[in-house]
N, C-alpha and C. Protein backbone atom coordinates (compact mmCIF):
# COMPACT_ATOMS: atom_id res chain seq x y z
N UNK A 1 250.79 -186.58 93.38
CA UNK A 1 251.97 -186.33 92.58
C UNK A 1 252.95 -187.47 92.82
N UNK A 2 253.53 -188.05 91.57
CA UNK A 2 254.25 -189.14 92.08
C UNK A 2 255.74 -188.88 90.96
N UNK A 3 257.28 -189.20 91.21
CA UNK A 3 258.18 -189.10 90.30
C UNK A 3 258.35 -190.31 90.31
N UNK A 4 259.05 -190.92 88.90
CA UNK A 4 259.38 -192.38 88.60
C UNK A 4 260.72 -192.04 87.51
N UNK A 5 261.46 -193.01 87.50
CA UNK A 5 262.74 -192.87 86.94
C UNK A 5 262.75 -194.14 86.02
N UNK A 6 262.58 -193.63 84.42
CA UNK A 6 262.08 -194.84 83.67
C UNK A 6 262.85 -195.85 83.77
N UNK A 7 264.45 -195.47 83.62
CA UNK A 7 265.23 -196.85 83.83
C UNK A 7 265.29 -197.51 85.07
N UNK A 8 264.34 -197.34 86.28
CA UNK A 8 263.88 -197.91 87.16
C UNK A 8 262.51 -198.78 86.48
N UNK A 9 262.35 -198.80 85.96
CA UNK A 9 260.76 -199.40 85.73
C UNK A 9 261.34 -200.86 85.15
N UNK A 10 260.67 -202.29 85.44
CA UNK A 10 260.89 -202.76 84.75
C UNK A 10 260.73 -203.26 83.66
N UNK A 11 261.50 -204.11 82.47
CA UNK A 11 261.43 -204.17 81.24
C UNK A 11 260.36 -205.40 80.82
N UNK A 12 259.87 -204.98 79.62
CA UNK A 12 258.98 -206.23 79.16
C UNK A 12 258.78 -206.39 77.70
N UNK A 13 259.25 -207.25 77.44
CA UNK A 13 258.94 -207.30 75.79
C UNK A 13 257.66 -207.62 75.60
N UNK A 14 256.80 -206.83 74.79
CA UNK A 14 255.52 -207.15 74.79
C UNK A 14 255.48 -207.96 73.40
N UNK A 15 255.82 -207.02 72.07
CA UNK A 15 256.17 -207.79 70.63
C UNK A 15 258.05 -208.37 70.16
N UNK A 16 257.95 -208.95 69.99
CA UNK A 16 259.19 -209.71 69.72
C UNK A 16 260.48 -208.23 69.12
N UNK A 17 261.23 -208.33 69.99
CA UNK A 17 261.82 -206.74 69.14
C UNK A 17 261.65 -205.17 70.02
N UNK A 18 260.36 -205.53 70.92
CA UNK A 18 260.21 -204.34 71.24
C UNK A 18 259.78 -204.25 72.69
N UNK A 19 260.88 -203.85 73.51
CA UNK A 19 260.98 -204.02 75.04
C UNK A 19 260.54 -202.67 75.06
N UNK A 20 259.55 -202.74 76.08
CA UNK A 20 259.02 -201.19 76.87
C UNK A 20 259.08 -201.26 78.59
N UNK A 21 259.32 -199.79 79.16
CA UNK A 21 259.34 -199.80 80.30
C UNK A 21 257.58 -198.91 80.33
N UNK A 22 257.16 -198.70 81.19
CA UNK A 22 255.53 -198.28 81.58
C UNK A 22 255.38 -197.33 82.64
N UNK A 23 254.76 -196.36 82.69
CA UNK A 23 254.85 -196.03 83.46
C UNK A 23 253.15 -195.10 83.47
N UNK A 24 252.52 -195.19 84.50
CA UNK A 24 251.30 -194.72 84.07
C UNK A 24 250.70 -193.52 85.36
N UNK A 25 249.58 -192.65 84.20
CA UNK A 25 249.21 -191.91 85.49
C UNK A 25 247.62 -192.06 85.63
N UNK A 26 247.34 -191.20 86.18
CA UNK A 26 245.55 -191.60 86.26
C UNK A 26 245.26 -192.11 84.80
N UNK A 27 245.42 -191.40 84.46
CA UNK A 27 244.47 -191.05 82.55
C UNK A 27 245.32 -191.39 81.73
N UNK A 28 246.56 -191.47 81.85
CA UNK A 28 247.58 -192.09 80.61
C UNK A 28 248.84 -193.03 81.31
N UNK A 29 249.27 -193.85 79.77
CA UNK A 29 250.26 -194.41 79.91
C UNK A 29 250.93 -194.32 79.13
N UNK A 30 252.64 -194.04 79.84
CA UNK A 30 253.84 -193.55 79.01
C UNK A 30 254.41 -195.08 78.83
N UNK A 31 254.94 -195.36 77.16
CA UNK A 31 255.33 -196.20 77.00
C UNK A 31 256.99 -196.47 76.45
N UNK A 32 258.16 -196.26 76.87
CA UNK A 32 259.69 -195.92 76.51
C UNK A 32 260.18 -197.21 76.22
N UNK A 33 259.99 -197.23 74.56
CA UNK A 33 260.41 -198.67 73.62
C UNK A 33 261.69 -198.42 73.08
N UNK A 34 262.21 -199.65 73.50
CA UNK A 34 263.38 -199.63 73.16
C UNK A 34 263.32 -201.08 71.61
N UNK A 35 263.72 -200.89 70.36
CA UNK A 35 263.14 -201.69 69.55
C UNK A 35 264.38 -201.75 68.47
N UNK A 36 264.40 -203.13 68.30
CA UNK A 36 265.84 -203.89 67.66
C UNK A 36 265.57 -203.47 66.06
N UNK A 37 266.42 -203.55 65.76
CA UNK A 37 266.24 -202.80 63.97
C UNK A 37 265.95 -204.27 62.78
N UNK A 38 264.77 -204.46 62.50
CA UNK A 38 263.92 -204.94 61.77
C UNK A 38 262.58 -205.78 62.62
N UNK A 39 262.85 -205.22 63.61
CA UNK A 39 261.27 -205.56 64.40
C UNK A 39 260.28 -205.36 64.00
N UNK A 40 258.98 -206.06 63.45
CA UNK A 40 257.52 -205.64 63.36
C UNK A 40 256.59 -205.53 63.89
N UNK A 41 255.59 -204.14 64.42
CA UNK A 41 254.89 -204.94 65.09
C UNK A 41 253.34 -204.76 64.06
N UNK A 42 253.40 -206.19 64.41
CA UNK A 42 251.80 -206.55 63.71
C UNK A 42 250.55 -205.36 63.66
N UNK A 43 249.88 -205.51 63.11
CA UNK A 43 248.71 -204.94 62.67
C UNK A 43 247.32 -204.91 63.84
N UNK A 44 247.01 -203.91 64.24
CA UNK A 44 246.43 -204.15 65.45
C UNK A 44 245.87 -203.18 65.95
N UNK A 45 244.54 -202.44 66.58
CA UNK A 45 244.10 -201.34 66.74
C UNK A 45 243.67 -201.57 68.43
N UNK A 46 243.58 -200.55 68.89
CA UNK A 46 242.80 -200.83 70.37
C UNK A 46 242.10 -199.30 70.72
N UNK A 47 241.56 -199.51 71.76
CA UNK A 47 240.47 -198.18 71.90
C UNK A 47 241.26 -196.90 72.51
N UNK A 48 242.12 -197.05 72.81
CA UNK A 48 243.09 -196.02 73.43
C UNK A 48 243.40 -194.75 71.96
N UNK A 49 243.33 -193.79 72.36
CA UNK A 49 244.40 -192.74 71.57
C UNK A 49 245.84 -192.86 71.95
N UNK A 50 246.67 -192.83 70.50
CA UNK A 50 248.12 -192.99 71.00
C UNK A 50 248.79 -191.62 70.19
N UNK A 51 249.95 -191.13 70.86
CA UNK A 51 251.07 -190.50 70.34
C UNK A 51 252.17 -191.14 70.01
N UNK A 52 252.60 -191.46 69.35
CA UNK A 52 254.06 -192.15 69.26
C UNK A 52 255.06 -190.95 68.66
N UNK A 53 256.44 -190.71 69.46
CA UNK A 53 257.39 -190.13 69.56
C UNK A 53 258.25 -190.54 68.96
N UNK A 54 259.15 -190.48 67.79
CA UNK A 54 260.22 -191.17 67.83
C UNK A 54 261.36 -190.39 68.07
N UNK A 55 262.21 -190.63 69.02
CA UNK A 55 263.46 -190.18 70.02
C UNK A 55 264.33 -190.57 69.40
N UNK A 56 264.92 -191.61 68.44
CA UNK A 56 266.33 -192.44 68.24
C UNK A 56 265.82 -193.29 67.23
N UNK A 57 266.73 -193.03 66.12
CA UNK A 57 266.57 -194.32 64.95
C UNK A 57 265.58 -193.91 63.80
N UNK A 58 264.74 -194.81 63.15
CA UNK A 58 263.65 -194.27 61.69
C UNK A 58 262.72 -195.77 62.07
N UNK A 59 261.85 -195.53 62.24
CA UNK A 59 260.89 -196.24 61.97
C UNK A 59 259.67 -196.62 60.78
N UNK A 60 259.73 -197.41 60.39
CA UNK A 60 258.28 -197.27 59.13
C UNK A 60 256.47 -197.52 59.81
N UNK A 61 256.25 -196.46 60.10
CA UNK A 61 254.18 -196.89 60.81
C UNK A 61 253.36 -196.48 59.87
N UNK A 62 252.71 -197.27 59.64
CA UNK A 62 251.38 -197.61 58.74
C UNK A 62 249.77 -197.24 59.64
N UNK A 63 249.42 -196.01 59.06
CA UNK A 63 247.86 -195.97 60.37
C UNK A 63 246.83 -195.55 58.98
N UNK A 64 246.14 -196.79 59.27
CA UNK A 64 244.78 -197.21 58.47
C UNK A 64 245.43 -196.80 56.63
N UNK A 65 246.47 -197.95 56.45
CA UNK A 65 246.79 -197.77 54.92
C UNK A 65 248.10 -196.92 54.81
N UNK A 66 248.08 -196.08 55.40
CA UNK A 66 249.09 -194.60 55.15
C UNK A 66 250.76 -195.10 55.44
N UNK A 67 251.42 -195.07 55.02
CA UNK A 67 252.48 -195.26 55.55
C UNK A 67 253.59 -194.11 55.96
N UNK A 68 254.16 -194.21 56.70
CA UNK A 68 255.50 -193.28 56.77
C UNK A 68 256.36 -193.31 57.67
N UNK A 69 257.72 -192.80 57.43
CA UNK A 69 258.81 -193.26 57.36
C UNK A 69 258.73 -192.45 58.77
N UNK A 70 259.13 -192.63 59.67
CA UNK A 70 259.34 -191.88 60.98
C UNK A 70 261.39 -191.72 61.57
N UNK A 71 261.09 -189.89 61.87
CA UNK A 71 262.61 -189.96 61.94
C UNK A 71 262.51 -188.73 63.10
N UNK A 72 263.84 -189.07 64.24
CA UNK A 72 264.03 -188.05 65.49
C UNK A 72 262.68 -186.97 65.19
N UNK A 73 261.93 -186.70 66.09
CA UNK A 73 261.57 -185.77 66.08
C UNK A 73 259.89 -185.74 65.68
N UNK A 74 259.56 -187.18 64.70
CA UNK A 74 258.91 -187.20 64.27
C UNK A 74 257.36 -187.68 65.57
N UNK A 75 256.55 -186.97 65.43
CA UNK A 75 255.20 -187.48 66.24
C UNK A 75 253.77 -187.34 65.32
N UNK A 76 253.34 -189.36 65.48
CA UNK A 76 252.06 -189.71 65.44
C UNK A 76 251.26 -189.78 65.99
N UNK A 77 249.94 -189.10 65.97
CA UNK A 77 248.83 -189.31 66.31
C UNK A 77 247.29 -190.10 65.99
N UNK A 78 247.49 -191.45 66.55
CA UNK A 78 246.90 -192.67 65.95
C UNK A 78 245.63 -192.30 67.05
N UNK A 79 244.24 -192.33 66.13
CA UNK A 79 243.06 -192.10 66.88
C UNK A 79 242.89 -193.22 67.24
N UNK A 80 241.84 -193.18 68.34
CA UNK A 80 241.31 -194.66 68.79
C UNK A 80 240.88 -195.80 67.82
N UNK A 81 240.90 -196.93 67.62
CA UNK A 81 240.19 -197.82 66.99
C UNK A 81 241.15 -198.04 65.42
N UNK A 82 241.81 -197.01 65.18
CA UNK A 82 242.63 -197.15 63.69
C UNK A 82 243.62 -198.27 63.53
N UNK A 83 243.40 -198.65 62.57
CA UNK A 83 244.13 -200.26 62.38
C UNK A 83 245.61 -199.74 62.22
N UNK A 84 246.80 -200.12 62.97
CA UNK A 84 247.90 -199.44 62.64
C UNK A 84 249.31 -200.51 63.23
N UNK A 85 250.08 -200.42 62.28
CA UNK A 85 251.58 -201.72 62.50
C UNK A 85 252.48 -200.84 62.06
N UNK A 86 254.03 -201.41 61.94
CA UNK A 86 255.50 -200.74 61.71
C UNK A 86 256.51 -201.96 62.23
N UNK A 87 258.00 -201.37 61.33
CA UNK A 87 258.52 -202.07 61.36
C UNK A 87 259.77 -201.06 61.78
N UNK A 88 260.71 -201.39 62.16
CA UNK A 88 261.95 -200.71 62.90
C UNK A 88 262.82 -200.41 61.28
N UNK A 89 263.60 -199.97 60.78
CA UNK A 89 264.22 -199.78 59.95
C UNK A 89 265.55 -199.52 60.66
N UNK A 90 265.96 -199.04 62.02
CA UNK A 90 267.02 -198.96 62.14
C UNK A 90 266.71 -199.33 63.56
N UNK A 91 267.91 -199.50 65.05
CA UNK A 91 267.60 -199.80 66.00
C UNK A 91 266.73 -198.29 66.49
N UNK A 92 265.84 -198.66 67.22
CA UNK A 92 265.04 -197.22 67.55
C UNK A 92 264.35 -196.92 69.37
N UNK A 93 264.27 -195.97 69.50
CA UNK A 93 263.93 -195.15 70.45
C UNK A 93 262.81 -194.74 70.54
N UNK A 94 261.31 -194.95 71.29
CA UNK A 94 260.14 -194.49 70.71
C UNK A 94 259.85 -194.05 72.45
N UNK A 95 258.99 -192.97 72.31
CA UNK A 95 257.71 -193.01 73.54
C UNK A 95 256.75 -192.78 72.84
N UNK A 96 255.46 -193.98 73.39
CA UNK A 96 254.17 -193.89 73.05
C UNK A 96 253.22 -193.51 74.17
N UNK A 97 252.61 -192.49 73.78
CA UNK A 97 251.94 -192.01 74.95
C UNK A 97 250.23 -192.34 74.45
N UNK A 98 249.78 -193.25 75.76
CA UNK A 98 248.26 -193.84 75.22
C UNK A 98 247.10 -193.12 76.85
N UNK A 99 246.08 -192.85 76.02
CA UNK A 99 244.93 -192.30 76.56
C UNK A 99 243.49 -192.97 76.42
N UNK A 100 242.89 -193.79 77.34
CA UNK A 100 243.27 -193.82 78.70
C UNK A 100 244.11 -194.52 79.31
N UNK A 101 244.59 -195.27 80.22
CA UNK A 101 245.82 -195.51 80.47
C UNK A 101 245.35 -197.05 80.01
N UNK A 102 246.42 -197.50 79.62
CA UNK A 102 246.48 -199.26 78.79
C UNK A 102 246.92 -200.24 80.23
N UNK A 103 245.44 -200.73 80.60
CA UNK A 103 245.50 -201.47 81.71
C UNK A 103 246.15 -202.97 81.33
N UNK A 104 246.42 -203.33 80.43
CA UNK A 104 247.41 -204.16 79.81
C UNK A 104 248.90 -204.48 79.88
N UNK A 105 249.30 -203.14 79.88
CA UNK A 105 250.32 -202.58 80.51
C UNK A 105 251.15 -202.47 81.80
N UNK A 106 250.21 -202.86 82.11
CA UNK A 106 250.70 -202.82 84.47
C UNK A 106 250.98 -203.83 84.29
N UNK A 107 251.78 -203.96 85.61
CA UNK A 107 252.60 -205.11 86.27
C UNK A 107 253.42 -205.90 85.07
């Protein structure tokens, strides 16, 4: 059992626009994006299952063609391998929660 305090974690911009803190457990990784309002992130699939949360702001995510407008409250469930991008529409607040944990992600 371990507690972590996200605004302890440190920050990393992975896509231009979109700083995440990380925080991971055996089997998953929590991802708390903090993302500037007209950020994109590119088009891009990986083998992980993701949830994406949106907490703060509207986001636009696109998974395999589909688009939609994401607002407080709103949660995606992007299967493994699905080609999927977005763009910030306003400044925004996201947690993405990925399964198995995104060894990409550490350090």
């Amino acid at each position: 059992m371990s507690f972590h305090i996200v605004g302890e974690q440190p920050e990393r911009e992975v896509f231009p626009g979109h700083v995440g803190r990380f925080v991971h457990s055996e089997r998953m990784t929590f991802a708390f994006w903090r993302i500037t309002q007209g950020a994109q992130l590119p088009a891009h699939s990986h083998p992980h299952e993701q949830v994406a949360h949106v907490l703060r702001g509207e986001y636009e995510l696109t998974i395999d063609g589909v688009p939609h407008r994401c607002v407080p409250g709103t949660m995606a469930v992007i299967p493994p391998n699905a080609v999927h991008y977005g763009r910030a529409i306003t400044d925004c607040e996201i947690l993405d929660v990925f399964a198995p944990v995104r060894e990409d992600y550490r350090g």
